[in-house]
PDB file of N, CA and C in Angstrom:
ATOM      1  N   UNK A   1      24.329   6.571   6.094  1.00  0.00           N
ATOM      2  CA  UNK A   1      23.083   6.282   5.426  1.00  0.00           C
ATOM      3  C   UNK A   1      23.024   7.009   4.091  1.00  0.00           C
ATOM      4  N   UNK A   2      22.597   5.883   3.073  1.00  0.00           N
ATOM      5  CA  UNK A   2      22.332   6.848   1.731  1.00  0.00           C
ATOM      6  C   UNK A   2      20.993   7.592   1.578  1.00  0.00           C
ATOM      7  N   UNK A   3      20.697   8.504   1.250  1.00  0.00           N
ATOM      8  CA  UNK A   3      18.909   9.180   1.212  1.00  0.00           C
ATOM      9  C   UNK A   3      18.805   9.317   0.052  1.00  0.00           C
ATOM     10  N   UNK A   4      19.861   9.088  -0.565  1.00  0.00           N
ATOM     11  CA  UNK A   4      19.599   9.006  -2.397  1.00  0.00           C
ATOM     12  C   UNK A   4      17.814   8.297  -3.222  1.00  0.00           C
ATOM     13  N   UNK A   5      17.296   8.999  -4.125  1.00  0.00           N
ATOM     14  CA  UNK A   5      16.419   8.720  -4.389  1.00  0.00           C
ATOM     15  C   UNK A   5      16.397   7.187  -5.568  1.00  0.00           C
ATOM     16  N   UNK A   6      16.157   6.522  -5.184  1.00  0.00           N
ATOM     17  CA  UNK A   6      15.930   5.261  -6.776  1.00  0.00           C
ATOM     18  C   UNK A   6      15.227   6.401  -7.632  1.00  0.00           C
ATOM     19  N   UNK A   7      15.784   5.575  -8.745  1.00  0.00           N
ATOM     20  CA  UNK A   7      14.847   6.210 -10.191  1.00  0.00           C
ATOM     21  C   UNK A   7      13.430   6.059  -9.801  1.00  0.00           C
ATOM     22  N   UNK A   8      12.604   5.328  -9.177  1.00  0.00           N
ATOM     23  CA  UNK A   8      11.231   4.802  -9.411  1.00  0.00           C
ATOM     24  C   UNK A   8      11.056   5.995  -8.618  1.00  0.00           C
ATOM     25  N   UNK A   9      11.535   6.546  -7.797  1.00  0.00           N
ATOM     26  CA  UNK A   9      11.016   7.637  -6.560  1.00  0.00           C
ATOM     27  C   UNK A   9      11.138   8.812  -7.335  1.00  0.00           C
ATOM     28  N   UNK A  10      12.146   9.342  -7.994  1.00  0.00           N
ATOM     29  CA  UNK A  10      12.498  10.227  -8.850  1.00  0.00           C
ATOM     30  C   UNK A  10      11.269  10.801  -9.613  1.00  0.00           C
ATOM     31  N   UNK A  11      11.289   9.368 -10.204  1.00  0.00           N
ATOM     32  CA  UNK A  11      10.040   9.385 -11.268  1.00  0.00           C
ATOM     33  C   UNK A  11       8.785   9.820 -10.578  1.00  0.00           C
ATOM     34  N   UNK A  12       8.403   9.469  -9.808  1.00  0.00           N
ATOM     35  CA  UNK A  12       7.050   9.603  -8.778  1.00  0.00           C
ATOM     36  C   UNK A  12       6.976  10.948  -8.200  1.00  0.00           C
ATOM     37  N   UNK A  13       7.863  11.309  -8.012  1.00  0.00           N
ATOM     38  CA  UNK A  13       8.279  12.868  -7.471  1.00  0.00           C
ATOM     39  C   UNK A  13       8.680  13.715  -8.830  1.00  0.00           C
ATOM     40  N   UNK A  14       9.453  13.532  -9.647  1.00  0.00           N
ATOM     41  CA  UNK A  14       8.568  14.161 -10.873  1.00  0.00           C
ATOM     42  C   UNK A  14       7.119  14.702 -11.421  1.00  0.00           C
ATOM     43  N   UNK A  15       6.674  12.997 -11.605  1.00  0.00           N
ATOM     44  CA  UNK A  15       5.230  12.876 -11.744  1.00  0.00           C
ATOM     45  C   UNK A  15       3.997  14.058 -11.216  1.00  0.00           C
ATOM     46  N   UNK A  16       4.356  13.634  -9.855  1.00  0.00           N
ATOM     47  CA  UNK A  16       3.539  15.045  -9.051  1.00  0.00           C
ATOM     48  C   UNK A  16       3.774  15.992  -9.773  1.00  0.00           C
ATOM     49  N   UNK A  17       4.781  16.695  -9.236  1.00  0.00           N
ATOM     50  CA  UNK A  17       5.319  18.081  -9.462  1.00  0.00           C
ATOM     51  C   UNK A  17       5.044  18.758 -10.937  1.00  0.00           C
ATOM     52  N   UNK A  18       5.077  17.714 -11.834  1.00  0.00           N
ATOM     53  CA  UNK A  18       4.710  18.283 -13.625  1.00  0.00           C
ATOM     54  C   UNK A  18       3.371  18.494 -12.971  1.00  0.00           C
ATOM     55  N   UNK A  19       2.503  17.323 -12.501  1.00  0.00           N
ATOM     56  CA  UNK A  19       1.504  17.155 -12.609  1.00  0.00           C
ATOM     57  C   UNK A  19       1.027  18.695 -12.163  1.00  0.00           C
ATOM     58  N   UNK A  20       0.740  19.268 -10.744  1.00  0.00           N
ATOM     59  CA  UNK A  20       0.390  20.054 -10.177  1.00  0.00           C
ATOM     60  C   UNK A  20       1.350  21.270 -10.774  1.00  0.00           C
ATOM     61  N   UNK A  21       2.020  21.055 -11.328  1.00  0.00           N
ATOM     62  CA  UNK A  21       2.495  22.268 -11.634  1.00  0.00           C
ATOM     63  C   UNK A  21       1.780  23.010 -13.003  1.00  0.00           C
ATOM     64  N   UNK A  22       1.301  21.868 -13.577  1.00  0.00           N
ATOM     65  CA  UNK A  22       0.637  22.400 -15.116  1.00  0.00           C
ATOM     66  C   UNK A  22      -0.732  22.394 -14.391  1.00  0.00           C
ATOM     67  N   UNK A  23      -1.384  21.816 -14.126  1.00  0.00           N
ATOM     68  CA  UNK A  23      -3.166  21.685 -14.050  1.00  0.00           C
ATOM     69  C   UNK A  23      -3.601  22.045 -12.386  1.00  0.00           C
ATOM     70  N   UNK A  24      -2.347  21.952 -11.152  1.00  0.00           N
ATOM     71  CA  UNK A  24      -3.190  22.901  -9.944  1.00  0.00           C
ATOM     72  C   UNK A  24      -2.624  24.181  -9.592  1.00  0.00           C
ATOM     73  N   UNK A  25      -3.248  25.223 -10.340  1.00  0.00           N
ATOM     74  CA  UNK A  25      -3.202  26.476  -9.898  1.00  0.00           C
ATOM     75  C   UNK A  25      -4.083  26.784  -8.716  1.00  0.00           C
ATOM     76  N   UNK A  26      -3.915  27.723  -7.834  1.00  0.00           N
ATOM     77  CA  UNK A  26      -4.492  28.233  -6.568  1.00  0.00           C
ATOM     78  C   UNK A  26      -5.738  28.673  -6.630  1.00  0.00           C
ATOM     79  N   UNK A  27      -6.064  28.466  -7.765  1.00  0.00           N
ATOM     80  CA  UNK A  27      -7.665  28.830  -7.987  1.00  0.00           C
ATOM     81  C   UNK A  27      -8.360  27.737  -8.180  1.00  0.00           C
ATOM     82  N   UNK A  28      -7.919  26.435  -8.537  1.00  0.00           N
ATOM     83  CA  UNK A  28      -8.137  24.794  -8.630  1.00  0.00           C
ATOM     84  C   UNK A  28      -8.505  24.530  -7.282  1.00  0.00           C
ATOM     85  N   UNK A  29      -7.250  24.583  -6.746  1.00  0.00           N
ATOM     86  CA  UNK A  29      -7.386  24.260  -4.531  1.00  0.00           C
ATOM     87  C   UNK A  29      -8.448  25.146  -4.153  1.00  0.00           C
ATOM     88  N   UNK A  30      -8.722  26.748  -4.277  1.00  0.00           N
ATOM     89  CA  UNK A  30      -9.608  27.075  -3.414  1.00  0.00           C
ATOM     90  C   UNK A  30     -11.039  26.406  -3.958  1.00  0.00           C
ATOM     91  N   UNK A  31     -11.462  26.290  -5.151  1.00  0.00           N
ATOM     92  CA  UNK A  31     -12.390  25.630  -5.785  1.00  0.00           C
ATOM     93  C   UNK A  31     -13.036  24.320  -4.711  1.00  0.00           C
ATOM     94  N   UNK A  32     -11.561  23.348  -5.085  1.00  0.00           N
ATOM     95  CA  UNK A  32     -11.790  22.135  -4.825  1.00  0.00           C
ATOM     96  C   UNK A  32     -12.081  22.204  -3.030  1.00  0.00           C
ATOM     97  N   UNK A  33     -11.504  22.837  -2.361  1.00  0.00           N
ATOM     98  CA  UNK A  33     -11.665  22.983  -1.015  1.00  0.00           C
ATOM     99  C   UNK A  33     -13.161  23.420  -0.516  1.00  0.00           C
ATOM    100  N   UNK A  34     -13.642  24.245  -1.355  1.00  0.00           N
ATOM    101  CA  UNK A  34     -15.252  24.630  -1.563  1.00  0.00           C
ATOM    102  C   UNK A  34     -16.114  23.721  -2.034  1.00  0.00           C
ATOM    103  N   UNK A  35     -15.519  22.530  -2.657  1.00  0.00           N
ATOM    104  CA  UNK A  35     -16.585  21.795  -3.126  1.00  0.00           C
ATOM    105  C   UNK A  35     -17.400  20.821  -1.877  1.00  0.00           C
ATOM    106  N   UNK A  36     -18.250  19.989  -2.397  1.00  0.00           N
ATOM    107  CA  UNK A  36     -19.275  19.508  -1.457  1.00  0.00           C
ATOM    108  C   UNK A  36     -18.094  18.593  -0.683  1.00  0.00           C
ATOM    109  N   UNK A  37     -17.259  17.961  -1.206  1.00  0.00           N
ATOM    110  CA  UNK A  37     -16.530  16.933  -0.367  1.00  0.00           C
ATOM    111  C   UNK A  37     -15.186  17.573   0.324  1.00  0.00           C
ATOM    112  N   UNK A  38     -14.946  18.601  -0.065  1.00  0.00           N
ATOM    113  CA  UNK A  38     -13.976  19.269   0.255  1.00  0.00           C
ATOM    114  C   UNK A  38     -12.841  18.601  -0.598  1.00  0.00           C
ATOM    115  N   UNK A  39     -13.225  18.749  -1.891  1.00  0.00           N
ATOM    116  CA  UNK A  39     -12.246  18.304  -2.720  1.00  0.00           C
ATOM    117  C   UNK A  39     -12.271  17.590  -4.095  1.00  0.00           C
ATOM    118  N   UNK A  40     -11.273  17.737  -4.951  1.00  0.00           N
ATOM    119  CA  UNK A  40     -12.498  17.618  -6.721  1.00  0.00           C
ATOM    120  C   UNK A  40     -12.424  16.086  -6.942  1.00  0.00           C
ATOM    121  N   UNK A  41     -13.256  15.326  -6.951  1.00  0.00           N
ATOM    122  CA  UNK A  41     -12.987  13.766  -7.491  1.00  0.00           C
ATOM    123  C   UNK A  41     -12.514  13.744  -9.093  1.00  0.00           C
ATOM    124  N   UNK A  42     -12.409  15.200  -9.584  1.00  0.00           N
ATOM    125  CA  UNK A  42     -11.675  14.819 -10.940  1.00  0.00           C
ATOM    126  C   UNK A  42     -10.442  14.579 -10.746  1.00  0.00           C
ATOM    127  N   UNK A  43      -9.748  15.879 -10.226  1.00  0.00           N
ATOM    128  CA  UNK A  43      -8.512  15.981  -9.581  1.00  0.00           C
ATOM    129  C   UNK A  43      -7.870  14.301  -9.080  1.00  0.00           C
ATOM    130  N   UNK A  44      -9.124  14.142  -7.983  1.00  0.00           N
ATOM    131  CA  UNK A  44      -8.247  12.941  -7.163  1.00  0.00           C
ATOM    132  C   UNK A  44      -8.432  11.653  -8.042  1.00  0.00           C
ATOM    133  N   UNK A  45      -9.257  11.410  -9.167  1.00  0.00           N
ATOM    134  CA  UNK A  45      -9.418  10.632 -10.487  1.00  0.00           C
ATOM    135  C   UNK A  45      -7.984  10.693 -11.315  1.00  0.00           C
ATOM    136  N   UNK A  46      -7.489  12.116 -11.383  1.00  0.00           N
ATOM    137  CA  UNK A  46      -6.281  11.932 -12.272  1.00  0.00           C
ATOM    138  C   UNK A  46      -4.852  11.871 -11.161  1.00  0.00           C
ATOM    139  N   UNK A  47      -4.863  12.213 -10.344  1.00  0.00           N
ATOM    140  CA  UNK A  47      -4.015  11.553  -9.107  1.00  0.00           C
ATOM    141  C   UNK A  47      -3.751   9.971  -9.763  1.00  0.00           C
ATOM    142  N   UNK A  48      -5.094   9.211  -9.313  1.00  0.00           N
ATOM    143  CA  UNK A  48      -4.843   7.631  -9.181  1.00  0.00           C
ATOM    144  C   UNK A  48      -4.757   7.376 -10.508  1.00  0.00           C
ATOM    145  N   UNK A  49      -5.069   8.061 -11.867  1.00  0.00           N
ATOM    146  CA  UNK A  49      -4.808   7.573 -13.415  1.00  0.00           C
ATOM    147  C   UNK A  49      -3.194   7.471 -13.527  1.00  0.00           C
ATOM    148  N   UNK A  50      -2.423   8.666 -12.996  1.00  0.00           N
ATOM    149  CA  UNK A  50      -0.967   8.964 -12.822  1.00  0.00           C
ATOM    150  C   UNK A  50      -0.154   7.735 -12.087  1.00  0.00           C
ATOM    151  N   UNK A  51      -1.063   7.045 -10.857  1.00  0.00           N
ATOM    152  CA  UNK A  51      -0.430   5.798 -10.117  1.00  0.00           C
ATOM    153  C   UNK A  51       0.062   6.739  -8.206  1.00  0.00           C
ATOM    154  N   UNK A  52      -0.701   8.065  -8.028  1.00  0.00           N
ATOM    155  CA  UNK A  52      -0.018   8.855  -7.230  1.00  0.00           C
ATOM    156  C   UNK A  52      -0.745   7.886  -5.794  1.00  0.00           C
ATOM    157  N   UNK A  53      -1.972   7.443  -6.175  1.00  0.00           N
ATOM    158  CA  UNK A  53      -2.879   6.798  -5.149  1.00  0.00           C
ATOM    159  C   UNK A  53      -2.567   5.344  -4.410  1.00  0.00           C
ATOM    160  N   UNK A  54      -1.525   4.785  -6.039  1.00  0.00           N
ATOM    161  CA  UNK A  54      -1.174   3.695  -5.478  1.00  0.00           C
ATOM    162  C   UNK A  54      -0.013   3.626  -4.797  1.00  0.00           C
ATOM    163  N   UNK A  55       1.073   4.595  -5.148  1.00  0.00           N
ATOM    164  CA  UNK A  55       1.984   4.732  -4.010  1.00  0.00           C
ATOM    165  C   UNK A  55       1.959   4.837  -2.919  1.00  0.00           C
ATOM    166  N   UNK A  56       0.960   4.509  -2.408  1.00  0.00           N
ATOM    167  CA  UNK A  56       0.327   4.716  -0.856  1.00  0.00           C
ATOM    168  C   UNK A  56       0.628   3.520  -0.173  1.00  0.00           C
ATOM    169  N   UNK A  57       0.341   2.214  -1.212  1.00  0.00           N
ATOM    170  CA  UNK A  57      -0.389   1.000  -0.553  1.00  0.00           C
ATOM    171  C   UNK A  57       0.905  -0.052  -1.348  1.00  0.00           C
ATOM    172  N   UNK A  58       1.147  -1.419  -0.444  1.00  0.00           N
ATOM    173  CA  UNK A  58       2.072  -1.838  -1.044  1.00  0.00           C
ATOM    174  C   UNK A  58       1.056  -2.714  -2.005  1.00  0.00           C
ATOM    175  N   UNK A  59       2.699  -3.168  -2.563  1.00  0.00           N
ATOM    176  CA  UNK A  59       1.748  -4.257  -4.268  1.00  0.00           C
ATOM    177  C   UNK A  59       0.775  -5.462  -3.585  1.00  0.00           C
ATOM    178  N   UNK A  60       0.845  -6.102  -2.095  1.00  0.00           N
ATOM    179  CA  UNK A  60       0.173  -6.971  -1.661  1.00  0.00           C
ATOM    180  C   UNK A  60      -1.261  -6.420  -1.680  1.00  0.00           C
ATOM    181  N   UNK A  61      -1.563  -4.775  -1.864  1.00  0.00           N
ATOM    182  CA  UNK A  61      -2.411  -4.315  -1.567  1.00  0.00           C
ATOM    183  C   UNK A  61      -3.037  -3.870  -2.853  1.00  0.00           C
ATOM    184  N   UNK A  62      -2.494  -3.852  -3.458  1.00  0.00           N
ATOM    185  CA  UNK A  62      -2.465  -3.283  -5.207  1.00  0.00           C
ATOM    186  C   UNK A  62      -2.039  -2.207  -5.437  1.00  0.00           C
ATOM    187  N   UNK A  63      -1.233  -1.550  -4.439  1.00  0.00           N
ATOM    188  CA  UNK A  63      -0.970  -0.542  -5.083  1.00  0.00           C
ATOM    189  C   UNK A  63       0.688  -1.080  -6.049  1.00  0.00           C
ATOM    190  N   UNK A  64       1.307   0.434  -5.386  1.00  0.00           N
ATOM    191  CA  UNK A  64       2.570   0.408  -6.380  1.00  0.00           C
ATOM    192  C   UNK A  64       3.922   0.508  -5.174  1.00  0.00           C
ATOM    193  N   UNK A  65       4.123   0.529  -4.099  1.00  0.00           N
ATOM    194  CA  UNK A  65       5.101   1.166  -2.855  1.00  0.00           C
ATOM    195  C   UNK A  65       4.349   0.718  -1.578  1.00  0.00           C
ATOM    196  N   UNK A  66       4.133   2.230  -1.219  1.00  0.00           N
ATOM    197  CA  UNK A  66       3.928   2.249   0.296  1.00  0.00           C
ATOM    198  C   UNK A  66       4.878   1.791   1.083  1.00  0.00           C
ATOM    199  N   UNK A  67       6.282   1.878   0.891  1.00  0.00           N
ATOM    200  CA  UNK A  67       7.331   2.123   1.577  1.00  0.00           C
ATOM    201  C   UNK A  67       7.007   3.632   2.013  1.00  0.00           C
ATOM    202  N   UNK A  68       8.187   3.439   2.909  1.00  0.00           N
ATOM    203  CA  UNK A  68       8.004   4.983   3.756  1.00  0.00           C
ATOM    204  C   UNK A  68       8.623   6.081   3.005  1.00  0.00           C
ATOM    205  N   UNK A  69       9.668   5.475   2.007  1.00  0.00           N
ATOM    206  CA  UNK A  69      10.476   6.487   1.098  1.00  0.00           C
ATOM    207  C   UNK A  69       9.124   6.814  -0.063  1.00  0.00           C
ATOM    208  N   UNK A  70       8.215   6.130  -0.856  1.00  0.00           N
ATOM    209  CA  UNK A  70       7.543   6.039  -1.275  1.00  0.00           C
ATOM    210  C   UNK A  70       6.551   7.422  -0.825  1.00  0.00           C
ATOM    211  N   UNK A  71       5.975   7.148   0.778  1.00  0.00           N
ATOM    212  CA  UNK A  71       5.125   7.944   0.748  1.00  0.00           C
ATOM    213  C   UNK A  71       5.589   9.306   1.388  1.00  0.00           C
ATOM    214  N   UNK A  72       6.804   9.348   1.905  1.00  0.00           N
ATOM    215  CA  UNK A  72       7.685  10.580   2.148  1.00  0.00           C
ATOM    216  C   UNK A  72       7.820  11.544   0.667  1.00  0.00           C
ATOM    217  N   UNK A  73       8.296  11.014  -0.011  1.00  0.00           N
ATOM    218  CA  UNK A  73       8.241  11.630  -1.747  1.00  0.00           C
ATOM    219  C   UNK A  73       7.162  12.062  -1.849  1.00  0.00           C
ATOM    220  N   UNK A  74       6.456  11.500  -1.971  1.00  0.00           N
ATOM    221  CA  UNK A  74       4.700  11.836  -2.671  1.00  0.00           C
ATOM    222  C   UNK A  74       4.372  13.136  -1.673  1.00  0.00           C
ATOM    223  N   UNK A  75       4.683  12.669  -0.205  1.00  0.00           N
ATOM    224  CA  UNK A  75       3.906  13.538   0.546  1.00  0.00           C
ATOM    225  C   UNK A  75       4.850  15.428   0.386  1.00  0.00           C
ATOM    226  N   UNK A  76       6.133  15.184   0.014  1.00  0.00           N
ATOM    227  CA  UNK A  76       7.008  16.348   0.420  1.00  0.00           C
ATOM    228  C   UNK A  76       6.121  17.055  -0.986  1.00  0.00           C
ATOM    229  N   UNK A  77       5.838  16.286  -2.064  1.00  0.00           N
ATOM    230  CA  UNK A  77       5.145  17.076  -3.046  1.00  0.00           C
ATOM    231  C   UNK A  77       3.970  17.845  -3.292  1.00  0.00           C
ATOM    232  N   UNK A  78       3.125  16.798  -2.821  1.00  0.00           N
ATOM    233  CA  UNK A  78       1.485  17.304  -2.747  1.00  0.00           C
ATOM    234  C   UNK A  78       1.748  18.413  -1.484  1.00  0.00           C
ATOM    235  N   UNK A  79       2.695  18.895  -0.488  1.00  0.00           N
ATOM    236  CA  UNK A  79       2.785  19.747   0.383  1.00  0.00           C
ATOM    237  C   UNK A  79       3.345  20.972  -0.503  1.00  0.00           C
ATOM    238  N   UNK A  80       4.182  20.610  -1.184  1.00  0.00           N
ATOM    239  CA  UNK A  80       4.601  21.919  -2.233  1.00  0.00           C
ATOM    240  C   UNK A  80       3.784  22.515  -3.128  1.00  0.00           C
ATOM    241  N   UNK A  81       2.646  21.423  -3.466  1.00  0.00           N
ATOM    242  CA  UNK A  81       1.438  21.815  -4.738  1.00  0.00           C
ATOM    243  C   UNK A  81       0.300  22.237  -3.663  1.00  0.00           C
ATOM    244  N   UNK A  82       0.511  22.066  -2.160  1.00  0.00           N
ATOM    245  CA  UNK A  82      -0.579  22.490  -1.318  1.00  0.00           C
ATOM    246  C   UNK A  82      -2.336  21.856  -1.712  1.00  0.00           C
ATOM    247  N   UNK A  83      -2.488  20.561  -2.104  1.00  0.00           N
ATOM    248  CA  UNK A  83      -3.138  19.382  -2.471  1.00  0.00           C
ATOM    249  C   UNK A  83      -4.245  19.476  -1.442  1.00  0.00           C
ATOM    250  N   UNK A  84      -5.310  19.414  -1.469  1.00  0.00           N
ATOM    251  CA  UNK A  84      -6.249  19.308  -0.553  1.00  0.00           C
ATOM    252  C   UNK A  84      -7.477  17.958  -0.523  1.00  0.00           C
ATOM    253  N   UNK A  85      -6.751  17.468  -1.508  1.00  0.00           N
ATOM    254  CA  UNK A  85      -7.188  16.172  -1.959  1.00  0.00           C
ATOM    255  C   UNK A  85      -6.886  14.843  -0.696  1.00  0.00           C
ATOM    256  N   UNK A  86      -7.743  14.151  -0.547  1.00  0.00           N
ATOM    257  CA  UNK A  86      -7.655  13.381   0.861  1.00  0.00           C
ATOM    258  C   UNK A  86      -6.740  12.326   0.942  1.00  0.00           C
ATOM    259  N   UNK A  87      -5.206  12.454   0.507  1.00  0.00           N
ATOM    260  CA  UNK A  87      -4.195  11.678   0.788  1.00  0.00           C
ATOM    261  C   UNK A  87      -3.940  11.136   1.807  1.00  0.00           C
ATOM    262  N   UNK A  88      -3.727  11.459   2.900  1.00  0.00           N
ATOM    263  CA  UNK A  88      -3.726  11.473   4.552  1.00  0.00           C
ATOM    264  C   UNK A  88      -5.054  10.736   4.970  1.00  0.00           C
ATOM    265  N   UNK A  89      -6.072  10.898   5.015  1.00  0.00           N
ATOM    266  CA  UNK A  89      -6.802  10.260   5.078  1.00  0.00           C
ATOM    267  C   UNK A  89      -6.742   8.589   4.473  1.00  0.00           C
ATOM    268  N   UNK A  90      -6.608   8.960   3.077  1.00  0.00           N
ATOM    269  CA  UNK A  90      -7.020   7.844   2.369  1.00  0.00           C
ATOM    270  C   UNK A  90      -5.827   6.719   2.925  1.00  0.00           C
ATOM    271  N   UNK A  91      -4.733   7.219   2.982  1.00  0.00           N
ATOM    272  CA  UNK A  91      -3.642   6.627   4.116  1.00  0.00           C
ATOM    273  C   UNK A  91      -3.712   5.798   4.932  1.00  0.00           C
ATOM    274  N   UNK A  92      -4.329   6.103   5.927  1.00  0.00           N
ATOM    275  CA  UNK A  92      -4.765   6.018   7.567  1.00  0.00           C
ATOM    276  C   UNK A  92      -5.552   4.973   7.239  1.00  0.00           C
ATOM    277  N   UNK A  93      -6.744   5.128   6.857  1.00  0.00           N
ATOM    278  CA  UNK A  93      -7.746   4.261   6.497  1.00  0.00           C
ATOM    279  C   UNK A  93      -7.338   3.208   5.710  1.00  0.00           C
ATOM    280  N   UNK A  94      -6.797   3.104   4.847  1.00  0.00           N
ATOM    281  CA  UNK A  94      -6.569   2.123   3.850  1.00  0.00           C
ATOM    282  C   UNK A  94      -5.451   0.962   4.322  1.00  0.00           C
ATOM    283  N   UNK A  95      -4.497   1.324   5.418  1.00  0.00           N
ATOM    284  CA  UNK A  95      -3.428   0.422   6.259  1.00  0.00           C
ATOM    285  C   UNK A  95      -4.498  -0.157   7.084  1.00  0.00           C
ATOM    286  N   UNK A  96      -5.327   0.397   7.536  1.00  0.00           N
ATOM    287  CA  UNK A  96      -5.735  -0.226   8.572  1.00  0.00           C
ATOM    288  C   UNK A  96      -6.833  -1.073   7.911  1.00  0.00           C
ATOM    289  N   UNK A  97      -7.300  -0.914   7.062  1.00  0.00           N
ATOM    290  CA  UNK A  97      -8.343  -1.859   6.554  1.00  0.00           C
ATOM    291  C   UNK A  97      -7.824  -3.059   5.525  1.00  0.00           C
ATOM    292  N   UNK A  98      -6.795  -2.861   4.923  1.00  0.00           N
ATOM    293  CA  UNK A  98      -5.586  -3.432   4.607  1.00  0.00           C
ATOM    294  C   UNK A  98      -4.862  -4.893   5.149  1.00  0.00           C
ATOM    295  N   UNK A  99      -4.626  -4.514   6.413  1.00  0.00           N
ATOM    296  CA  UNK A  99      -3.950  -5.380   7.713  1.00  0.00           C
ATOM    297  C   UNK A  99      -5.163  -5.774   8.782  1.00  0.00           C
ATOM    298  N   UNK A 100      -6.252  -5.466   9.170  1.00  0.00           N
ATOM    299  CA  UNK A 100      -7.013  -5.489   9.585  1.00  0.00           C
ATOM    300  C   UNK A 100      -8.694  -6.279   9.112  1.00  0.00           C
ATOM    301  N   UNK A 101      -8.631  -5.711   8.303  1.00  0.00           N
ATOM    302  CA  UNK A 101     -10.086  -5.457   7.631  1.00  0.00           C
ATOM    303  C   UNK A 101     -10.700  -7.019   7.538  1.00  0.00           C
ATOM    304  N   UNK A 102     -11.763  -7.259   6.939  1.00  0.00           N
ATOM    305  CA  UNK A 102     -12.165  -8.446   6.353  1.00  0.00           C
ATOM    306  C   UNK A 102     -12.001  -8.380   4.792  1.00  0.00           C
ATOM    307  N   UNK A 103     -12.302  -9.630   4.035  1.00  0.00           N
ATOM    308  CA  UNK A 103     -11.819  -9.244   2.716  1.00  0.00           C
ATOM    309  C   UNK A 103     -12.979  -8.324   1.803  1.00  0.00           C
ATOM    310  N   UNK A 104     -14.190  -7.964   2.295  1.00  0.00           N
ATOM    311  CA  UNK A 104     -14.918  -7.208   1.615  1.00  0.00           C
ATOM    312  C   UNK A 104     -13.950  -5.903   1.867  1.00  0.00           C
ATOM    313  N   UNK A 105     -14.284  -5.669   3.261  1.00  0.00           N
ATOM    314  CA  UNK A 105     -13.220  -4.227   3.657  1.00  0.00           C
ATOM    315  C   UNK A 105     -11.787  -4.372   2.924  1.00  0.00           C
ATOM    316  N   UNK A 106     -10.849  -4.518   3.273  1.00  0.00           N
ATOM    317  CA  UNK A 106      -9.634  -5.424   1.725  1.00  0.00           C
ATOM    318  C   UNK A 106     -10.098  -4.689   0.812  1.00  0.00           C
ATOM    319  N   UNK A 107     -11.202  -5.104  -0.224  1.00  0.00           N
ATOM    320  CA  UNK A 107     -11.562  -5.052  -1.459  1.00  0.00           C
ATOM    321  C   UNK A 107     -11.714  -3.421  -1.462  1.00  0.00           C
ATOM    322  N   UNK A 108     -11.893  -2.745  -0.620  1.00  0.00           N
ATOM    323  CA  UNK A 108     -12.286  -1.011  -0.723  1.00  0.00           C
ATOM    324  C   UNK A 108     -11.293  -0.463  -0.698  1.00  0.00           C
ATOM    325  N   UNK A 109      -9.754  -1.083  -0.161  1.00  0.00           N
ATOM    326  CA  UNK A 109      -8.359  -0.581  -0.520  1.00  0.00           C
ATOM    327  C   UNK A 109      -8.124  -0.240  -1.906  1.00  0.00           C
ATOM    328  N   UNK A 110      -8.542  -1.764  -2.796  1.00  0.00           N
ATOM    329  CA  UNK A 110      -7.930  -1.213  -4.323  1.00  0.00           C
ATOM    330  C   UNK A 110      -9.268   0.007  -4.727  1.00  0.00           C
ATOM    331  N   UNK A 111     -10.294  -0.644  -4.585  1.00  0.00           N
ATOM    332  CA  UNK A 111     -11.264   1.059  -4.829  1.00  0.00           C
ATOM    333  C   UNK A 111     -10.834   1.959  -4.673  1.00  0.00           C
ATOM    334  N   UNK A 112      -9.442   2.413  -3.341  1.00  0.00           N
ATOM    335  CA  UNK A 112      -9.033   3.890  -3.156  1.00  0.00           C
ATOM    336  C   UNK A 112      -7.686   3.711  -3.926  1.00  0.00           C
ATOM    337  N   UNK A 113      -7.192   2.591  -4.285  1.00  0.00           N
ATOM    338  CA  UNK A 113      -5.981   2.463  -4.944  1.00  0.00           C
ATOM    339  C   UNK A 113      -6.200   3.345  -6.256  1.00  0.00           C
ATOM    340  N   UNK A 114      -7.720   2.905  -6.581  1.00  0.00           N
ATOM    341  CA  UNK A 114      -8.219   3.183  -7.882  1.00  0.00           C
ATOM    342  C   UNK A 114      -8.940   4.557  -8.280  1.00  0.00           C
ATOM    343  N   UNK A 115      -8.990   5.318  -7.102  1.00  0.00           N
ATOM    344  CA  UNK A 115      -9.235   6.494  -7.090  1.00  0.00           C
ATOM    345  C   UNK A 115     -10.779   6.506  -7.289  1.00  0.00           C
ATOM    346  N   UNK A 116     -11.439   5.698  -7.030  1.00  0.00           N
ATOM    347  CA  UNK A 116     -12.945   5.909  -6.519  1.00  0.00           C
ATOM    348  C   UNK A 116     -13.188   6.392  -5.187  1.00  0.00           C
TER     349      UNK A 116
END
């Protein structure tokens, strides 16, 4: 088996890592973990501006992936930047409403695609 990364994964796992490496310092996370939602909607605003939100969900869904290599990358990162931002969640919820849902419910996928 190859585990080699495609460029597009590379890139995405880059992405993070600049990302959180310049703008989430440990004083950002305890902040955001204190806030009312348990977490900063600016933060998770520039997540989905970056495309980190849509790697979640495949393109049928609007995102950008949501292959498993896709969200394995993303996830080994936001675990290294220690992210408290509701990835996992937004996850869970969004497959299942996705494959499931009706098309209003559907329509609240790209909303989280979109980082609302």
């Amino acid at each position: 088996m190859d585990f080699t990364h495609s460029e597009e994964r590379r890139i995405l796992a880059d992405t993070a890592r600049r990302f959180l490496a310049e703008t989430y310092p440990i004083d950002a996370r305890h902040e955001a973990a204190g806030a009312e939602h348990g977490f900063s909607k600016d933060t998770w605003a520039a997540f989905a501006e970056l495309g980190l939100t849509a790697a979640l969900f495949r393109e049928q869904d609007g995102g950008l992936g949501g292959a498993g290599h896709d969200i394995a990358v993303l996830f080994e990162e936001l675990g290294r930047g220690l992210v408290v931002e509701p990835f996992l969640p937004t996850l869970m919820a969004g497959r299942i409403l996705a494959e499931y849902g009706t098309d209003e419910q559907k329509a609240m996928v790209h909303t989280a695609v979109a980082g609302d």
